[in-house]
Protein backbone atom coordinates (compact mmCIF):
# COMPACT_ATOMS: atom_id res chain seq x y z
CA UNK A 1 17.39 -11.69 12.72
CA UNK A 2 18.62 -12.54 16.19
CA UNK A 3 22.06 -12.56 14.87
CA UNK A 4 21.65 -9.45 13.98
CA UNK A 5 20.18 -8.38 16.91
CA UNK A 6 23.15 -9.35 19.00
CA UNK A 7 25.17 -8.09 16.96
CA UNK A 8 23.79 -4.54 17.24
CA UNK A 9 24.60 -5.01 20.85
CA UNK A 10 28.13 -5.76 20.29
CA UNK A 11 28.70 -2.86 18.49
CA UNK A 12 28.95 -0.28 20.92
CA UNK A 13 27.85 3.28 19.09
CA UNK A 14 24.58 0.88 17.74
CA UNK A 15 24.16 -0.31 21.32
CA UNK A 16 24.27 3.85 22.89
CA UNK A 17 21.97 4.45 19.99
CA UNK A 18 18.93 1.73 21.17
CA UNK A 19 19.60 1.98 24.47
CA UNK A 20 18.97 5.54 24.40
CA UNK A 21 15.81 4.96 22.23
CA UNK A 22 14.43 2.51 24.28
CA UNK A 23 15.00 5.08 27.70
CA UNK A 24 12.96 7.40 25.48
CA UNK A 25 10.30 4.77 25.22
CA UNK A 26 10.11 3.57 28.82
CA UNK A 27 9.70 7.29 30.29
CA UNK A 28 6.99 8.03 27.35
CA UNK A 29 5.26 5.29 28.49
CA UNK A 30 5.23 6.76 32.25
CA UNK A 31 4.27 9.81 31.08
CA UNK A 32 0.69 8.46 29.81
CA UNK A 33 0.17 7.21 33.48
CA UNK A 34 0.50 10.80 35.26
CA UNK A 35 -2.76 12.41 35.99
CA UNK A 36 -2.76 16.18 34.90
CA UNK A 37 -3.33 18.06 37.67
CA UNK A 38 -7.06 18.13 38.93
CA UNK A 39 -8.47 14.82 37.68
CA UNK A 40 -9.80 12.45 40.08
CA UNK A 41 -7.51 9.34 38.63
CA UNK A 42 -10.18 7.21 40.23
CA UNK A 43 -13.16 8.01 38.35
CA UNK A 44 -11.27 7.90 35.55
CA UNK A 45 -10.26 4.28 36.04
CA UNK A 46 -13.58 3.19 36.43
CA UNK A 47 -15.19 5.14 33.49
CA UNK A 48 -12.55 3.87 31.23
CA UNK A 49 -13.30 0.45 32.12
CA UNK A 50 -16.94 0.58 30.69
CA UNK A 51 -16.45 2.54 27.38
CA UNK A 52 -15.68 2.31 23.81
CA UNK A 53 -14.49 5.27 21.66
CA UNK A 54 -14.77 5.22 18.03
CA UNK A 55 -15.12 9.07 16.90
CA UNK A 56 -12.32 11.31 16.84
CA UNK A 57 -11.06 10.87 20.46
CA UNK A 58 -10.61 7.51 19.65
CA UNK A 59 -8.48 8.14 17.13
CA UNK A 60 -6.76 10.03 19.25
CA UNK A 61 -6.47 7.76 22.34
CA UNK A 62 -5.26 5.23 19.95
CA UNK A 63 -2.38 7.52 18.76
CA UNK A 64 -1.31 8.64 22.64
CA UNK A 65 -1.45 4.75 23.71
CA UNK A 66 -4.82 5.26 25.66
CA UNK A 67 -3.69 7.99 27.59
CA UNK A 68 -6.23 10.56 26.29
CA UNK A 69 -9.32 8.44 28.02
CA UNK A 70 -6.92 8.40 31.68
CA UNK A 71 -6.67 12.65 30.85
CA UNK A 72 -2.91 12.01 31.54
CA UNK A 73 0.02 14.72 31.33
CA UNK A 74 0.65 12.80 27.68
CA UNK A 75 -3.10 12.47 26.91
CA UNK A 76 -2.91 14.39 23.51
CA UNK A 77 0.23 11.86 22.46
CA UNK A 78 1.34 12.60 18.84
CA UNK A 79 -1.61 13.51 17.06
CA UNK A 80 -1.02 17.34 17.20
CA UNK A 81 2.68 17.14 15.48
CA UNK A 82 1.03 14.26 13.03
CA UNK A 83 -1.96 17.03 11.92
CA UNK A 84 0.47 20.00 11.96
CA UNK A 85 3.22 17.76 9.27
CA UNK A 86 0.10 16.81 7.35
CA UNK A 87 -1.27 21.08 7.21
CA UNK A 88 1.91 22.26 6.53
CA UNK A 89 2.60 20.00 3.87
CA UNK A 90 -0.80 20.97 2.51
CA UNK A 91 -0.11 24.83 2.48
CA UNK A 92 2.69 24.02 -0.13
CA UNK A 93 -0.28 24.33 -2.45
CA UNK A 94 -1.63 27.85 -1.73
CA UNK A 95 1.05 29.55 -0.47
CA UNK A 96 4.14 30.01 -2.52
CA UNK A 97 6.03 30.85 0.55
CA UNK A 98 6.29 27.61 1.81
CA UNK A 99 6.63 25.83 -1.95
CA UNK A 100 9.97 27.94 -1.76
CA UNK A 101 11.16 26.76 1.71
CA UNK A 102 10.45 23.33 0.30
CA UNK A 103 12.61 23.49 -2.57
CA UNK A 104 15.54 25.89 -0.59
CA UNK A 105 17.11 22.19 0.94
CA UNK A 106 18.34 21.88 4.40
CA UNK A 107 17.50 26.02 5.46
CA UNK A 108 13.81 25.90 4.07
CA UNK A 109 13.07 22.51 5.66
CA UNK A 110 14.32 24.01 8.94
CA UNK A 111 11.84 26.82 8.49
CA UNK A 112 9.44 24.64 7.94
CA UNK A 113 9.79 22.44 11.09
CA UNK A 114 9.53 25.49 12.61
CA UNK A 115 6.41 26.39 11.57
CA UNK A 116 5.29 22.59 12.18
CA UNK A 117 6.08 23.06 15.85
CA UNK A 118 4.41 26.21 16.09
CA UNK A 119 0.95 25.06 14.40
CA UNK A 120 1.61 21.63 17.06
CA UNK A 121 1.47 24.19 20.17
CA UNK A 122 -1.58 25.65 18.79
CA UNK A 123 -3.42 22.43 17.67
CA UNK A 124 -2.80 20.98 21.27
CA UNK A 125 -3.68 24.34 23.22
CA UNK A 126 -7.47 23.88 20.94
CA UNK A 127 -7.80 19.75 21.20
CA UNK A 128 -6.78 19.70 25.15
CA UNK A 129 -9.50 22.42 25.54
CA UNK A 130 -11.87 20.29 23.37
CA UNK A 131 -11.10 16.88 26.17
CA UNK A 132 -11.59 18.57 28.80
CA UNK A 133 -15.14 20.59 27.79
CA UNK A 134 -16.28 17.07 26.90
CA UNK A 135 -14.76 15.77 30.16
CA UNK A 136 -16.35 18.39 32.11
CA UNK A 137 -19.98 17.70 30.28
CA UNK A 138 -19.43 13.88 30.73
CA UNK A 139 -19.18 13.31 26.79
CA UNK A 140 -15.97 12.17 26.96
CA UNK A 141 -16.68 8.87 28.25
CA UNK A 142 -20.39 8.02 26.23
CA UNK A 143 -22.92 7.13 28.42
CA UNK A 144 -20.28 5.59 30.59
CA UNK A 145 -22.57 7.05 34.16
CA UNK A 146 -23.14 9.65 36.00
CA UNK A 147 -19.60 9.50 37.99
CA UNK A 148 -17.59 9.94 34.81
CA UNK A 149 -19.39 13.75 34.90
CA UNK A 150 -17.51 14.60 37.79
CA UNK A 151 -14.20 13.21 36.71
CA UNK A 152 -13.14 17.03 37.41
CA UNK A 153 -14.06 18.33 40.56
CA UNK A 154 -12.76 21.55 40.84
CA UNK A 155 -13.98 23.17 37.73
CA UNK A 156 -12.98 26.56 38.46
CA UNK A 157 -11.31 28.37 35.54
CA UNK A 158 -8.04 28.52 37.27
CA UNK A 159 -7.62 24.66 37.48
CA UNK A 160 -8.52 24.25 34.06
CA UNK A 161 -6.10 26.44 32.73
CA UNK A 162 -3.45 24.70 34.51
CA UNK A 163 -5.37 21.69 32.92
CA UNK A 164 -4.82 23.13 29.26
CA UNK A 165 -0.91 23.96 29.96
CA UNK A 166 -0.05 20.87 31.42
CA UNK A 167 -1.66 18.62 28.44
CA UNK A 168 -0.31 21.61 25.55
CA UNK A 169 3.35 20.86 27.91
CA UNK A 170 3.08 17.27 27.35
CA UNK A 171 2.37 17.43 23.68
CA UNK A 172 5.69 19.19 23.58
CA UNK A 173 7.58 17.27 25.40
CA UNK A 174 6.59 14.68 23.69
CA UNK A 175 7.69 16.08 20.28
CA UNK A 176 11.41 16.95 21.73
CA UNK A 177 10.91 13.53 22.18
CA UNK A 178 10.68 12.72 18.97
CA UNK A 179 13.27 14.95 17.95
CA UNK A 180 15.79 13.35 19.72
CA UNK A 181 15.45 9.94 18.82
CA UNK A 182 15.29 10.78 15.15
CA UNK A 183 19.18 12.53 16.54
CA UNK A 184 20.72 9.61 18.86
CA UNK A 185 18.43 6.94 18.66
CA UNK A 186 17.32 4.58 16.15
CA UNK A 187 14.77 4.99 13.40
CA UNK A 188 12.44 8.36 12.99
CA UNK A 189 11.32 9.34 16.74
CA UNK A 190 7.80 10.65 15.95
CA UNK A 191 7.12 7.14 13.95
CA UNK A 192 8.59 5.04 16.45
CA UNK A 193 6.59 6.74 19.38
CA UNK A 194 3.36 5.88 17.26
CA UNK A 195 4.36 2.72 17.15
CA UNK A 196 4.76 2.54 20.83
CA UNK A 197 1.70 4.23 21.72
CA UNK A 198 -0.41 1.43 19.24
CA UNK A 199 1.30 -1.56 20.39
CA UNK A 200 0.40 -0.31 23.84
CA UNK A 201 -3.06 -0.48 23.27
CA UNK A 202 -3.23 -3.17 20.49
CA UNK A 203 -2.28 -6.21 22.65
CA UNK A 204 -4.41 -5.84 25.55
CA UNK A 205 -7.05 -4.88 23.34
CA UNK A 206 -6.41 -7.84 21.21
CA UNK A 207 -6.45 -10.33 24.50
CA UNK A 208 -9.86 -8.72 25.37
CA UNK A 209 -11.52 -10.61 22.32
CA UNK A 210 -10.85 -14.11 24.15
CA UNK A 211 -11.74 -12.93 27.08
CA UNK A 212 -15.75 -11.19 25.81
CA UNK A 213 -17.85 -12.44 24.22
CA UNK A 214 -15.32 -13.34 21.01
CA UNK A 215 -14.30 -16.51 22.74
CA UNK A 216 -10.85 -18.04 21.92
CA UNK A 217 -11.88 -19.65 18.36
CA UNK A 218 -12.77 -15.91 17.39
CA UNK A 219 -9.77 -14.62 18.96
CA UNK A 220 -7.86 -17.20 17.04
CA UNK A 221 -9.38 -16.56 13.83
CA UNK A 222 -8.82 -12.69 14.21
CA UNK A 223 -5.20 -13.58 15.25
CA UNK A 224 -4.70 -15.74 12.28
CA UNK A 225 -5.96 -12.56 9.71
CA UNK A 226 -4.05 -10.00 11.10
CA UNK A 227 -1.31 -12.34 10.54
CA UNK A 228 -2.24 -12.91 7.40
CA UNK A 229 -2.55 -9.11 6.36
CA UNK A 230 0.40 -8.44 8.03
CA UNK A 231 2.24 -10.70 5.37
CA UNK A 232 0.18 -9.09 2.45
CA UNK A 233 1.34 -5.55 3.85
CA UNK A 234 5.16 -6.11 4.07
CA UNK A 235 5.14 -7.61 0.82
CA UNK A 236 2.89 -4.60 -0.68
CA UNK A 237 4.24 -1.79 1.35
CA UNK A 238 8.02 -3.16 -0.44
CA UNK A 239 6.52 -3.44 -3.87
CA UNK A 240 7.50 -1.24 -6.40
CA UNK A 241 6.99 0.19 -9.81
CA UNK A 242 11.27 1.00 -11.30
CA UNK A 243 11.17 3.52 -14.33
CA UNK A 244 14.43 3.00 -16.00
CA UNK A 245 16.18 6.48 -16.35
CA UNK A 246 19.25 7.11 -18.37
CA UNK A 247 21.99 9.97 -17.95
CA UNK A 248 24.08 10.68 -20.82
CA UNK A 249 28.08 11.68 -20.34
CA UNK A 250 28.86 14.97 -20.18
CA UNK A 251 32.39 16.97 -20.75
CA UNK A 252 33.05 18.79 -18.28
CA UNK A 253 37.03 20.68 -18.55
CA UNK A 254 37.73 18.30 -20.74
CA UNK A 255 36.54 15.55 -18.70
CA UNK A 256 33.61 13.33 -19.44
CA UNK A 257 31.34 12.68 -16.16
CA UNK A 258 28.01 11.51 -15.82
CA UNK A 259 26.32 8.46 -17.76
CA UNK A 260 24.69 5.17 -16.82
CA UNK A 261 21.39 3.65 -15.97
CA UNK A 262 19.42 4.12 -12.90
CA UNK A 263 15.63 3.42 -12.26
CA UNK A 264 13.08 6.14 -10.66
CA UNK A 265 11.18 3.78 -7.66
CA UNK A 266 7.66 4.62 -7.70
CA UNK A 267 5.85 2.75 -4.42
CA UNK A 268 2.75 1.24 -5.07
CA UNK A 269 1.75 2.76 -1.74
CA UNK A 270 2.60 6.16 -2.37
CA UNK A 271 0.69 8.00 0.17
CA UNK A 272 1.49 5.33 3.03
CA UNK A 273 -1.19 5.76 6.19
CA UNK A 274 -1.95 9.43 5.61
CA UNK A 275 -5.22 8.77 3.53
CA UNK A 276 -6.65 6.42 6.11
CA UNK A 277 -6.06 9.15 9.05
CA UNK A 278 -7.77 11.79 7.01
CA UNK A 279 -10.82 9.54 6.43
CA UNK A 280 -11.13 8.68 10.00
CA UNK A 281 -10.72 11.90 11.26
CA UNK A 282 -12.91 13.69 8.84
CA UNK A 283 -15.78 11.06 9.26
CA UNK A 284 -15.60 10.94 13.14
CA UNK A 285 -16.14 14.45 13.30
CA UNK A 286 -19.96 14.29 13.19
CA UNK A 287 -19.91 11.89 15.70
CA UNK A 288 -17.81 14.45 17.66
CA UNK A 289 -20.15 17.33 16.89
CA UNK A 290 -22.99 15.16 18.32
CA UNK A 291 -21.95 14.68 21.87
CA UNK A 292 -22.11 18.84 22.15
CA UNK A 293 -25.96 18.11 21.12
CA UNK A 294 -29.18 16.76 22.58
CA UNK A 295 -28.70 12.77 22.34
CA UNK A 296 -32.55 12.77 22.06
CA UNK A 297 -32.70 14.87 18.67
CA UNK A 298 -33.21 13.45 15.19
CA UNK A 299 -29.95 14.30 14.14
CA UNK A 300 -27.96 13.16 16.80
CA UNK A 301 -29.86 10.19 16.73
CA UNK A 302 -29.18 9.91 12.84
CA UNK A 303 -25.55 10.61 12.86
CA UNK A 304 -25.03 8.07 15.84
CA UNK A 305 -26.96 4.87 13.83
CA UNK A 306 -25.22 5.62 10.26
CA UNK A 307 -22.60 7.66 10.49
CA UNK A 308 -20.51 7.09 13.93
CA UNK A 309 -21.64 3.43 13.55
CA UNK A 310 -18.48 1.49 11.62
CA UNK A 311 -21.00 -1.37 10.92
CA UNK A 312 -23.55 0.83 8.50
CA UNK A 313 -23.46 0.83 4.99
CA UNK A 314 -23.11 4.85 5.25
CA UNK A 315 -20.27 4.71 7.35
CA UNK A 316 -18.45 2.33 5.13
CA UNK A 317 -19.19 4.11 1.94
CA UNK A 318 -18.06 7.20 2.77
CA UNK A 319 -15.23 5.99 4.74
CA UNK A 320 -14.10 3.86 1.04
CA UNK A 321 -14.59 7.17 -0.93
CA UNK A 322 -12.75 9.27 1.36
CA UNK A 323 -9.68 6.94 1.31
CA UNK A 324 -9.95 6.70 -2.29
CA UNK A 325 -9.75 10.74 -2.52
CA UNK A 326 -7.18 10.95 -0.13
CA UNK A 327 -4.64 8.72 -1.66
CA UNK A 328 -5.34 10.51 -5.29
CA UNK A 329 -4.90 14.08 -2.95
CA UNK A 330 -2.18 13.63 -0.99
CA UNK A 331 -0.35 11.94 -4.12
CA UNK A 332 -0.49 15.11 -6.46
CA UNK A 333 0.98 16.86 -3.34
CA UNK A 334 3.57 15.28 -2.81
CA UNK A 335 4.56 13.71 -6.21
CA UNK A 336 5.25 16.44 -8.63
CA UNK A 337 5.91 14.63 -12.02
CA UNK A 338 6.26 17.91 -13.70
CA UNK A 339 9.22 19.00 -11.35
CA UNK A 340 10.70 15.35 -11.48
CA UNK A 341 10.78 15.79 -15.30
CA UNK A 342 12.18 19.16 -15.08
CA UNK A 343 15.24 17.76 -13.10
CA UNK A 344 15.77 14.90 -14.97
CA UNK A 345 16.04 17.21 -18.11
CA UNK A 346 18.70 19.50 -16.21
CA UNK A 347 20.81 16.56 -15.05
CA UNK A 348 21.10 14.97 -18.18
CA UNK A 349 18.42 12.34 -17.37
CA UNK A 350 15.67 10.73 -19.46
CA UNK A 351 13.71 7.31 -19.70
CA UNK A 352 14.16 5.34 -23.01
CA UNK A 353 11.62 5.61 -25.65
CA UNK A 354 10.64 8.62 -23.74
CA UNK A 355 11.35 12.42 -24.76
CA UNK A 356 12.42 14.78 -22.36
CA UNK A 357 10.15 17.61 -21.06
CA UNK A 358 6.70 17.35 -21.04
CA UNK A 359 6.10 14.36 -22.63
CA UNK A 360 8.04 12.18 -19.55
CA UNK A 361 6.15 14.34 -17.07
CA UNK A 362 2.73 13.18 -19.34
CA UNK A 363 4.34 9.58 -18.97
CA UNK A 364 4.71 9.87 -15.17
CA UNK A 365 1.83 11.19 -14.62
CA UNK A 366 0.08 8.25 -16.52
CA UNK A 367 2.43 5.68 -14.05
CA UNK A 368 1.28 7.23 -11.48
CA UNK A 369 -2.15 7.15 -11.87
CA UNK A 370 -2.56 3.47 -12.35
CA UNK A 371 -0.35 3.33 -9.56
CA UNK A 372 -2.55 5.70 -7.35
CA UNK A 373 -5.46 3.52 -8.94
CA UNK A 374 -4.01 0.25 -7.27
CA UNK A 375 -2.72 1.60 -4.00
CA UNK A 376 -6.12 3.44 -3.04
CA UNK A 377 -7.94 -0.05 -3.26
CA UNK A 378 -5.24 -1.53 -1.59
CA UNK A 379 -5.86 1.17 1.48
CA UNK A 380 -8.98 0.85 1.48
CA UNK A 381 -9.32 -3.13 1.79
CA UNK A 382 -7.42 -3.24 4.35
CA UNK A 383 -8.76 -0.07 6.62
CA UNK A 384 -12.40 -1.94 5.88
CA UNK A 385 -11.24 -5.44 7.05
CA UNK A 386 -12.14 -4.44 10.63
CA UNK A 387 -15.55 -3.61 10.24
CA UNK A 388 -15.79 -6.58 7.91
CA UNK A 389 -14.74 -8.57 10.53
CA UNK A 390 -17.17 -7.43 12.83
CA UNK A 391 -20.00 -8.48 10.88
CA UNK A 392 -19.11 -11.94 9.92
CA UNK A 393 -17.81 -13.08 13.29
CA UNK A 394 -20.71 -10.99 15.32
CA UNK A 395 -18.04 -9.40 17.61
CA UNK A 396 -20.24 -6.83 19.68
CA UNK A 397 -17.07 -4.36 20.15
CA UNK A 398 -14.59 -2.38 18.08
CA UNK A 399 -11.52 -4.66 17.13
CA UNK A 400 -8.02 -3.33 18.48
CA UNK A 401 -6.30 -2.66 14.86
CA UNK A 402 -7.46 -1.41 11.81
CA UNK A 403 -5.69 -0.20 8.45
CA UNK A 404 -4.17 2.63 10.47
CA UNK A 405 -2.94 0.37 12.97
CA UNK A 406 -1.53 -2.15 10.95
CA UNK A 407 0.19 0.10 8.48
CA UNK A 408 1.82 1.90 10.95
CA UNK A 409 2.85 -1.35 13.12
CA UNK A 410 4.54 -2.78 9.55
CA UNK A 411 5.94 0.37 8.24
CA UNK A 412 7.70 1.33 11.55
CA UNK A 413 8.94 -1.68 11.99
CA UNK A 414 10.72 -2.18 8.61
CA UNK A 415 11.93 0.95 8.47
CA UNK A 416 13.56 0.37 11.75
CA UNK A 417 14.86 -2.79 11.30
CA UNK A 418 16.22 -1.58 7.70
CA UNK A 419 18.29 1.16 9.52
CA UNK A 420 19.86 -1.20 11.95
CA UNK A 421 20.99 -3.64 9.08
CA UNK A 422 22.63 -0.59 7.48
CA UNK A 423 24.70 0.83 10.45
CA UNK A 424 25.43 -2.41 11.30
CA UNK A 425 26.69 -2.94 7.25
CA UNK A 426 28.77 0.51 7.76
CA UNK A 427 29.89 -0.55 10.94
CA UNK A 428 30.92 -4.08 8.92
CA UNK A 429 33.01 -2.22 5.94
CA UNK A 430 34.83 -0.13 8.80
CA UNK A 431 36.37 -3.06 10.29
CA UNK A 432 37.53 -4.14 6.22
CA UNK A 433 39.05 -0.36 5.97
CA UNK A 434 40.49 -0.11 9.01
């Protein structure tokens, strides 16, 4: 690894390439330390310093590297672009007009990032007005104190419009950032910016167990698990079902073309860390409705003990079922079987013992709902070892990582490293060529 490592330096378009990505990261990472405009940075500081967020603006926060509890020019971080991919994708299935973008190639996918960035500007313009109502109303930090109220001084409408633009701004800027790794930098720039913004958060956060009331044996036996599902998750994440698919030879003018055997790769994680985001968002937001009510009424008082708890039984539940559904959702979505066959039929293409047509779109639907049936459970062990952990060590805070966090941290991260190896292999048959 180090070898290769050094020699991605030595080559000099690979070194441009990471040295430019790694600019990007440094002046993302300012970013989430610039107050917008109007926040009193110091109340801020010290409200952070007392709190714990596990609703929706904790998912959030995690996702923007903690900037969205410091209300900083970057405190929305990714999370608009990530739910704007995730809608758009989801519109395939009730509006034909983007099912035909999809399947126009390199025009229609350019449409469609359009549209992506234009549903980003409007999901940030409605979450930065959601921070800072809850800011302003002193939800935003729990129960943190009376201070973290007036975190805003000047609450004229003036200053928090300039509030709302600044945060909406950053959220774009943020996505050009993105963009332009994805173009001269290394690896997919939304992903690796997400990665950034966890690691950010994870370590310190991790340290913090050994330093509270965890103790170092408990912050050594965490340590040791997420090591442990680490290794479980590169090995799963890389595991694979292969459908052998044969083309026969076709003449073409006379010519014969085509022919051979090739596999179909069917991941047993199909859905990757999209399932576990919807569940987490989706379950945090009665947690998020309650802070808008009276924190002395049954309901609020109901939703805050079962469901914004991640120790009840009700939270867990539903949080297993959702990721179940999601992964079975987001699947069919995304996996047509009945388009795969279609093409495979056109091209020649068909698996042995297999007939072309319907039945090998009957077959891979079958596949892929044993696969679906494994990869779900799979999800959803891991997003529940957190709050498993919790009870049996008696930790009285949120651990720093969860299924979302660890997915992302491994997936990232091999996809990264798996695009260096192979510039650095093209870069290696060059130099036989030349």
């Amino acid at each position: 690894m180090l070898s290769n490592l050094l020699q991605a330096f030595k080559t000099p378009d690979l070194r441009r390439k990471i040295l430019f990505t790694l600019v990007i990261i440094i002046v993302f990472r300012l970013g989430s330390f610039v107050p917008t405009p109007g926040v009193d940075y110091t109340k801020v500081a010290s409200c952070t310093a007392t709190i714990e967020s596990n609703d929706l603006l904790g998912l959030i926060n995690l996702f923007s590297g903690g900037a969205l509890l410091q209300l900083s020019v970057f405190a929305l971080g990714i999370m608009p672009y990530i739910t704007a991919s995730i809608i758009v994708q989801m519109l395939r299935i009730v509006i034909p007009r983007f099912e035909a973008l999809y399947k126009e190639g390199q025009a229609g996918q350019t449409k469609m990032t359009q549209y992506t960035r234009y549903l980003t500007v409007g999901l940030a313009i409605l979450q930065s007005t959601t921070i800072i109502t809850t800011a302003r109303i002193g939800t935003l930090f729990g129960n943190a104190g009376g201070d973290c109220k007036q975190v805003i001084p000047d609450q004229s409408i003036p200053t928090l419009l300039v509030m709302i633009i600044v945060m909406t701004a950053g959220t774009s800027l943020i996505m050009w950032f993105g963009e332009l790794v994805t173009e001269r930098g290394v690896g997919n720039g939304m992903s690796v910016l997400i990665f950034t913004s966890i690691c950010a958060k994870f370590l310190p956060s991790l340290w913090s167990i050994a330093q509270g009331n965890g103790g170092f044996v408990k912050f050594a036996v965490v340590l040791v698990i997420i090591i442990a599902i680490m290794v479980v998750v590169v090995y799963i994440e890389q595991s694979q079902r292969r459908i052998p698919v044969q083309y026969a030879k076709q003449s073409i003018a006379g010519r014969t073309v085509g022919g051979g055997d090739t596999y179909l790769p069917m991941k047993l994680n199909m859905s990757g860390v999209i399932p576990i985001i919807f569940a987490s968002s989706i379950l945090a937001l009665p947690g998020l409705i309650a802070k808008f009510g009276d924190q002395n009424a049954g309901w609020v008082q109901w939703i805050n003990q079962f469901l914004a708890n991640q120790t009840s039984w009700v939270h867990i539940t539903f949080y297993a079922f959702l990721i179940i559904f999601f992964c079975f959702f987001y699947t069919s979505i995304t996996f047509n079987p009945d388009e795969i066959s279609d093409n495979m039929k056109n091209q020649g293409g068909f698996i042995p013992g297999i007939r072309a047509g319907s039945s090998t779109a009957d077959y891979l639907r079958y596949v892929l709902y044993r696969i679906n049936t494994a990869g779900s459970l799979y999800l959803m062990i891991v997003a529940l070892v957190p709050t498993i952990l919790i009870l049996v060590l008696g930790l009285s805070q949120s651990l720093p990582f969860g299924g979302t966090t660890i997915l992302i941290i491994v997936g990232v991260g091999l996809e990264t490293v798996r695009q260096i190896n192979s510039q650095l292999q093209q870069h290696h048959y060059d130099g036989f060529l030349s």
